[in-house]
C-alpha atoms as a PDB file:
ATOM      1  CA  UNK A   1     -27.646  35.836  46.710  1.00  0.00           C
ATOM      2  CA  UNK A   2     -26.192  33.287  49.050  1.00  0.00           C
ATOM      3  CA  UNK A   3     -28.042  29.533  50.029  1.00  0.00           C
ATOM      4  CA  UNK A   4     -27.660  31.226  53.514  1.00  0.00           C
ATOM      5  CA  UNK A   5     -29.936  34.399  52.937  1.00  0.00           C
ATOM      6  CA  UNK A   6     -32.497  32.120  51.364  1.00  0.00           C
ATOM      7  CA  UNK A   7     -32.621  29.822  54.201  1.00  0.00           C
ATOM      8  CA  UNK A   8     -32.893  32.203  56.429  1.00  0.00           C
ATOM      9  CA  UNK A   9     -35.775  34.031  55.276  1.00  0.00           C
ATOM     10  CA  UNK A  10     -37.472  30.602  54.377  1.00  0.00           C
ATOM     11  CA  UNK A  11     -36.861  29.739  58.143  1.00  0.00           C
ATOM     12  CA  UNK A  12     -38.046  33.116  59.376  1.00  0.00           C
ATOM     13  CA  UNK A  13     -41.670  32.845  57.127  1.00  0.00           C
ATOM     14  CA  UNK A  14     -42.265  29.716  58.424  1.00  0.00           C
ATOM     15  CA  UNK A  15     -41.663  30.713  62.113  1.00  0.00           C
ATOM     16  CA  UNK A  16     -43.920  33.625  61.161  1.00  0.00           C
ATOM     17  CA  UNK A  17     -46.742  31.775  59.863  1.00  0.00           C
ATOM     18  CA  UNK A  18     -47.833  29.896  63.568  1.00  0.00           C
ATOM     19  CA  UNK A  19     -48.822  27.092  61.632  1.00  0.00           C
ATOM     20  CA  UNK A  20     -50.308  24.800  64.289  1.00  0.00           C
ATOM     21  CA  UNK A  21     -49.141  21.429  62.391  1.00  0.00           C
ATOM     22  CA  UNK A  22     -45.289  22.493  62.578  1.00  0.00           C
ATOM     23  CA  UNK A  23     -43.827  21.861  65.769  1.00  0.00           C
ATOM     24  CA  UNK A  24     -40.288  23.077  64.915  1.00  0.00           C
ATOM     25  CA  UNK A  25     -38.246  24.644  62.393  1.00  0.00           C
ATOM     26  CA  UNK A  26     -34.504  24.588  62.158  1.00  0.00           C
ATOM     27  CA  UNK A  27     -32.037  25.243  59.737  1.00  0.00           C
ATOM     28  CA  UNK A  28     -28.856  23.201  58.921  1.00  0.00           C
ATOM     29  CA  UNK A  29     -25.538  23.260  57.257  1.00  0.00           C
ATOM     30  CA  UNK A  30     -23.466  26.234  56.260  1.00  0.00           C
ATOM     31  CA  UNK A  31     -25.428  27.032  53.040  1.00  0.00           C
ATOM     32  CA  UNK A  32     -21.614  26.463  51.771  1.00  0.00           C
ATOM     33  CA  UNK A  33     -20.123  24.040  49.388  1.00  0.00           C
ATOM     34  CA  UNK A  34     -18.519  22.686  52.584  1.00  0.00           C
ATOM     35  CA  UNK A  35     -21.572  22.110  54.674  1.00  0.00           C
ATOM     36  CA  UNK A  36     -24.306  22.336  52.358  1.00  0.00           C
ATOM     37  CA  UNK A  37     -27.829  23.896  53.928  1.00  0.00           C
ATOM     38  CA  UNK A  38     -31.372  22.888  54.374  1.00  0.00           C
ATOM     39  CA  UNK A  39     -34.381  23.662  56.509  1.00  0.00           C
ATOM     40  CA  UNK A  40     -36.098  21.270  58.196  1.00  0.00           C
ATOM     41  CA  UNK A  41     -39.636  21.227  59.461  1.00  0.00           C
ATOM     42  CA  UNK A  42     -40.648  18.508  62.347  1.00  0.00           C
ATOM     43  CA  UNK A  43     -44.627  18.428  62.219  1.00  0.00           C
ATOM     44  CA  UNK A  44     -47.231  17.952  65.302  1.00  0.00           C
ATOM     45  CA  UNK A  45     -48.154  14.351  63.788  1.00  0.00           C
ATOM     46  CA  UNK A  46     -46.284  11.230  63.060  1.00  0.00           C
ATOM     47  CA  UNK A  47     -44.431  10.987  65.853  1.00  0.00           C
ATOM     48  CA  UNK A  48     -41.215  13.115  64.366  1.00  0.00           C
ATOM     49  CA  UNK A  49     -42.340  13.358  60.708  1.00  0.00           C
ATOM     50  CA  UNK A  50     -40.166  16.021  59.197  1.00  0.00           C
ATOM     51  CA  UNK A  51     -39.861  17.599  55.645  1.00  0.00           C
ATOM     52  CA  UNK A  52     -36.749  19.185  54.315  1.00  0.00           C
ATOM     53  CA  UNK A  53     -35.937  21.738  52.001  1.00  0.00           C
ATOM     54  CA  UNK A  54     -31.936  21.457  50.402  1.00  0.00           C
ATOM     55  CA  UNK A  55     -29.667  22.851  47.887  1.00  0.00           C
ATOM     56  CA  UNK A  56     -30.194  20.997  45.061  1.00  0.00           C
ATOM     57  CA  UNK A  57     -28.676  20.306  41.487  1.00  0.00           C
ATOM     58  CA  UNK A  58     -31.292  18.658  40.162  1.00  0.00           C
ATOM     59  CA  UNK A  59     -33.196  19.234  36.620  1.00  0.00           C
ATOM     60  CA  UNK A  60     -36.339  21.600  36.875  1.00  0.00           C
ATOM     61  CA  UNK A  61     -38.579  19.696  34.684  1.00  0.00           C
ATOM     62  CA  UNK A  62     -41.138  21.687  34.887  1.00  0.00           C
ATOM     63  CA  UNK A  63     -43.251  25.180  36.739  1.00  0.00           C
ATOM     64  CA  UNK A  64     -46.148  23.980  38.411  1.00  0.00           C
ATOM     65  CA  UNK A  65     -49.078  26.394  39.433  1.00  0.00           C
ATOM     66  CA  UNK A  66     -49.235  26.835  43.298  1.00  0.00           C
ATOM     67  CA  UNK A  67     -52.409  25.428  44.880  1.00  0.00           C
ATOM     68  CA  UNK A  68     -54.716  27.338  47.008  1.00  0.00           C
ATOM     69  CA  UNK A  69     -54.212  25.122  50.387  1.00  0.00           C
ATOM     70  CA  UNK A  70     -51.598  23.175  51.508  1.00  0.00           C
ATOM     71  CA  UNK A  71     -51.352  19.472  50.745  1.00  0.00           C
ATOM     72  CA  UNK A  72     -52.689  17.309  53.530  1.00  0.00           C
ATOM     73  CA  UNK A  73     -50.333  15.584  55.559  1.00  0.00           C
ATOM     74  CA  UNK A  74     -50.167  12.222  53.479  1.00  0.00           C
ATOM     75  CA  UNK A  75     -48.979  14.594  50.055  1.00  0.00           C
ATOM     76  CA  UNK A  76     -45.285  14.653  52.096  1.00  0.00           C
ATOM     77  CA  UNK A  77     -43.246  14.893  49.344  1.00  0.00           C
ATOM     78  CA  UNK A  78     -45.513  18.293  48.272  1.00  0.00           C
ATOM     79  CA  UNK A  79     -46.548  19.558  51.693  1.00  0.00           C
ATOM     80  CA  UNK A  80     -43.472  21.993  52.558  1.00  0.00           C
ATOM     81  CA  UNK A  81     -42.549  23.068  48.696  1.00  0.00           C
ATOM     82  CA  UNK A  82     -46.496  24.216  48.461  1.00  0.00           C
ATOM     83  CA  UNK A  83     -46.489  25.967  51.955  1.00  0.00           C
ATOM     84  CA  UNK A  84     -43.082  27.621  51.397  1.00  0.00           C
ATOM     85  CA  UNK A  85     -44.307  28.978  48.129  1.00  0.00           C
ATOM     86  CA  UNK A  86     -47.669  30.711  49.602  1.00  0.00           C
ATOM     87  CA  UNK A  87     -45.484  32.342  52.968  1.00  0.00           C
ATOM     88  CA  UNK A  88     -42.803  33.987  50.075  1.00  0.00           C
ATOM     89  CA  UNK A  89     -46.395  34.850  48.347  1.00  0.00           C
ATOM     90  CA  UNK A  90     -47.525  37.179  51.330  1.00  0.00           C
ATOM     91  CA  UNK A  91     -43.804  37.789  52.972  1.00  0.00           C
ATOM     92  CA  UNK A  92     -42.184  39.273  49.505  1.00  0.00           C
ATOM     93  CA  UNK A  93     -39.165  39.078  50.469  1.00  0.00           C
ATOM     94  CA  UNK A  94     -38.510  41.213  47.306  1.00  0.00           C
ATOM     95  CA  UNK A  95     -35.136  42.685  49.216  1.00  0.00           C
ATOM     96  CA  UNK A  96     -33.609  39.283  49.191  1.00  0.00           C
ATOM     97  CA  UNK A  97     -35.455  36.952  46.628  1.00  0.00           C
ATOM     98  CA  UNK A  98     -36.439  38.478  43.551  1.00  0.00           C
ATOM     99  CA  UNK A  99     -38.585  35.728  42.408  1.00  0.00           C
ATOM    100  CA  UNK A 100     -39.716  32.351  43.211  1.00  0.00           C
ATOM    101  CA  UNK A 101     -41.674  29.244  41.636  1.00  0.00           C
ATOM    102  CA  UNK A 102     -42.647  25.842  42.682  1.00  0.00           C
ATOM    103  CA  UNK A 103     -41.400  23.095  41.090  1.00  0.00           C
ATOM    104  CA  UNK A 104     -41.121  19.417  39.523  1.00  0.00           C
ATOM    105  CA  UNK A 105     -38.029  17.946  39.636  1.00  0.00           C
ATOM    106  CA  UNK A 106     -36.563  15.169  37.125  1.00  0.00           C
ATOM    107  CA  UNK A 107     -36.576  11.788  39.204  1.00  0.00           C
ATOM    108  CA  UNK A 108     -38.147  13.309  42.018  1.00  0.00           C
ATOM    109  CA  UNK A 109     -41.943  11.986  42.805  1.00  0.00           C
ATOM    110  CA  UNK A 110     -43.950   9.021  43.676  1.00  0.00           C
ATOM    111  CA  UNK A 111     -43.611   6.105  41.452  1.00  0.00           C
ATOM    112  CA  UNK A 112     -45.351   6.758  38.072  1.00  0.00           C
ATOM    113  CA  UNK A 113     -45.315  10.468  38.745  1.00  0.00           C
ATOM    114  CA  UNK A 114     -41.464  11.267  38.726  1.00  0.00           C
ATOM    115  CA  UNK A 115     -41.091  15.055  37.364  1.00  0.00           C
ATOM    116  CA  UNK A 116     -44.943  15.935  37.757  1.00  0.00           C
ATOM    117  CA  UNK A 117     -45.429  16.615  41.283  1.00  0.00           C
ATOM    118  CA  UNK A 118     -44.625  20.062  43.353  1.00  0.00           C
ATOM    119  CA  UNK A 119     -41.147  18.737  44.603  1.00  0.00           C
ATOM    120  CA  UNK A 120     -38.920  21.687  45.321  1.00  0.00           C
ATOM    121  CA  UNK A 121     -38.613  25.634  44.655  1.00  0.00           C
ATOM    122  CA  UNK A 122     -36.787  27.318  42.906  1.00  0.00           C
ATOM    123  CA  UNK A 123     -35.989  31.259  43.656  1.00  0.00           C
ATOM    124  CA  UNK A 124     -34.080  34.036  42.401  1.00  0.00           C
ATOM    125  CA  UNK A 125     -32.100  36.567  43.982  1.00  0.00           C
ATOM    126  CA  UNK A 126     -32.021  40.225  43.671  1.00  0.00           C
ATOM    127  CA  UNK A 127     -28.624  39.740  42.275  1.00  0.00           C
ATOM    128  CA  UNK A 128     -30.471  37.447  39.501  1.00  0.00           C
ATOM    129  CA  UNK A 129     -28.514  34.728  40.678  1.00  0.00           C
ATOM    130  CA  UNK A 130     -31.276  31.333  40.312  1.00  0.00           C
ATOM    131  CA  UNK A 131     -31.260  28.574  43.450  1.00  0.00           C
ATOM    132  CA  UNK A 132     -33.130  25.423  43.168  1.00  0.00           C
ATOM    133  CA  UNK A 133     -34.294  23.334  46.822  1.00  0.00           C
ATOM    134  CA  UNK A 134     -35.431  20.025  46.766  1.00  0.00           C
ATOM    135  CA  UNK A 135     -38.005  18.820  48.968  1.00  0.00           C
ATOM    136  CA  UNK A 136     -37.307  15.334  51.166  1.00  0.00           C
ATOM    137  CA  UNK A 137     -39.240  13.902  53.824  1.00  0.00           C
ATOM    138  CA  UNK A 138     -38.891  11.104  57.230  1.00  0.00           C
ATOM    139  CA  UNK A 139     -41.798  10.073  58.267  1.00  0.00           C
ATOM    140  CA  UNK A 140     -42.702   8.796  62.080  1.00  0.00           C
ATOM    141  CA  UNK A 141     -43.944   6.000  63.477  1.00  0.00           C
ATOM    142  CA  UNK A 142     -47.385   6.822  62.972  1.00  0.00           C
ATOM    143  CA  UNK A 143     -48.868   7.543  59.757  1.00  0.00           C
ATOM    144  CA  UNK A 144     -49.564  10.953  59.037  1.00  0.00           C
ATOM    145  CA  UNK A 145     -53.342  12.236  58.411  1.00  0.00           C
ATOM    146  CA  UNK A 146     -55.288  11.868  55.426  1.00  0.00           C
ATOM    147  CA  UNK A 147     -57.040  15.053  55.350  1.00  0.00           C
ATOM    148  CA  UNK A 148     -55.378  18.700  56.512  1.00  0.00           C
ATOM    149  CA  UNK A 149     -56.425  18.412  60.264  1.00  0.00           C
ATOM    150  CA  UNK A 150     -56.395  22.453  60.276  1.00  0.00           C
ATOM    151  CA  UNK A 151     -58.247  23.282  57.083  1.00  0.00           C
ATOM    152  CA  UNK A 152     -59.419  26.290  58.739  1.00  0.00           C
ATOM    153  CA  UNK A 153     -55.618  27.934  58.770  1.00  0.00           C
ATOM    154  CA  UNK A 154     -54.800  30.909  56.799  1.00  0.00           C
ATOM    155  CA  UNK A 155     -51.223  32.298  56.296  1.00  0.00           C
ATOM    156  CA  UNK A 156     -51.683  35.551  58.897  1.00  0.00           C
ATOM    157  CA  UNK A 157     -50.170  39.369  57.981  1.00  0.00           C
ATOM    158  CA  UNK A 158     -47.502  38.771  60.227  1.00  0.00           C
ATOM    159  CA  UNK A 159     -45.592  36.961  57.577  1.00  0.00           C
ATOM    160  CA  UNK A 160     -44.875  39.792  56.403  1.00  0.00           C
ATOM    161  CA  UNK A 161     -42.898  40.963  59.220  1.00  0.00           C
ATOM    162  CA  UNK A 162     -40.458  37.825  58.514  1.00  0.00           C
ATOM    163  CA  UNK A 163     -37.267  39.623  59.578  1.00  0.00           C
ATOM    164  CA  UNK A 164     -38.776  39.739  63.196  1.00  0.00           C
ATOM    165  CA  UNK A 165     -38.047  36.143  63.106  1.00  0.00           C
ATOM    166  CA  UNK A 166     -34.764  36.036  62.127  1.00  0.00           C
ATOM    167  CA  UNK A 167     -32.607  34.153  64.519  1.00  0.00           C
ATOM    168  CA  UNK A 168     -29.509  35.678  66.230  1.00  0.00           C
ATOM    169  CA  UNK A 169     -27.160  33.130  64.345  1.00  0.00           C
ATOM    170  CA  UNK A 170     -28.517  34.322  61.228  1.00  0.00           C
ATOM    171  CA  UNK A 171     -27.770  37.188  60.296  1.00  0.00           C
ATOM    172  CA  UNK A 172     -27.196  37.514  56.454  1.00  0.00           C
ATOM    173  CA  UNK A 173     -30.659  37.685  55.393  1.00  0.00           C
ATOM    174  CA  UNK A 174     -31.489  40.998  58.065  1.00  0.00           C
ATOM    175  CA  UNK A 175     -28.425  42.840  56.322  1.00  0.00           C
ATOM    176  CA  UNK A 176     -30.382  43.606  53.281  1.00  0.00           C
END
């Protein structure tokens, strides 16, 4: 399994999933050792508040239990780990990622909870081979809501259909 499939289809679920808060998704880098990859999310509030998801070499400390909902806005560090791991829940992208878990990361986390909060995923291939992202966030000018403005949202079917949403520049993922 390459960073590059994995981006991909973590790109593709979350075009899939028509999430009204997320008002763009891109991907970045090369997935390579050279140009090291990420996706990026850019959400409805906060006047360009993104999260990111990167390659990562940082400890696992721990496997955390995946929520039922999504984090509200102001949980920014949590917000696009959590969501991630519910789209791969309906997508199975079994062909490409074996397996994947959300995770706490050592040094990673508000102060006084470094290691304990949802701060990354990590997935495995159908190769076997393990890849950890970390989550990272920018937030706007304005400060992002305190409660999920869109409690009512539910991940639709469609996810499942993630390889409709492959880009053209992407793909490694669709080849499986």
């Amino acid at each position: 399994m390459q960073l590059a499939q994995v981006l991909d289809v973590i790109a593709a679920a979350l075009d899939a999933s028509g999430h009204p808060d997320i008002a763009e998704v891109r991907r970045y880098g090369q997935g390579t050792e050279q140009s090291p990859g990420g996706v990026a999310v850019r959400w409805q509030y906060g006047n360009g508040a993104s999260s990111y998801l990167a390659d990562s070499r940082l400890k696992v400390e721990s496997v955390l239990p995946t929520p039922a909902r999504i984090p509200a806005p102001q949980e920014k560090l949590s917000r696009l780990p959590v969501f991630v791991v519910q789209l791969l829940d309906v997508a199975q992208p079994t062909d490409v990622i074996r397996s994947w878990e959300l995770v706490a990361l050592a040094d990673i986390g508000p102060k006084g909870q470094s290691g304990t909060v949802p701060a990354g995923v990590r997935l495995v291939g159908a190769d076997g081979k393990a890849i950890v992202l970390h989550a990272t966030y920018g937030s706007g000018q304005i400060k992002e809501p305190e409660i999920d403005p869109h409690p009512e949202y539910q991940i639709p079917s469609e996810v499942t259909s993630w390889k409709k949403h492959l880009r053209v520049n992407a793909p490694s993922a669709a080849q499986r």
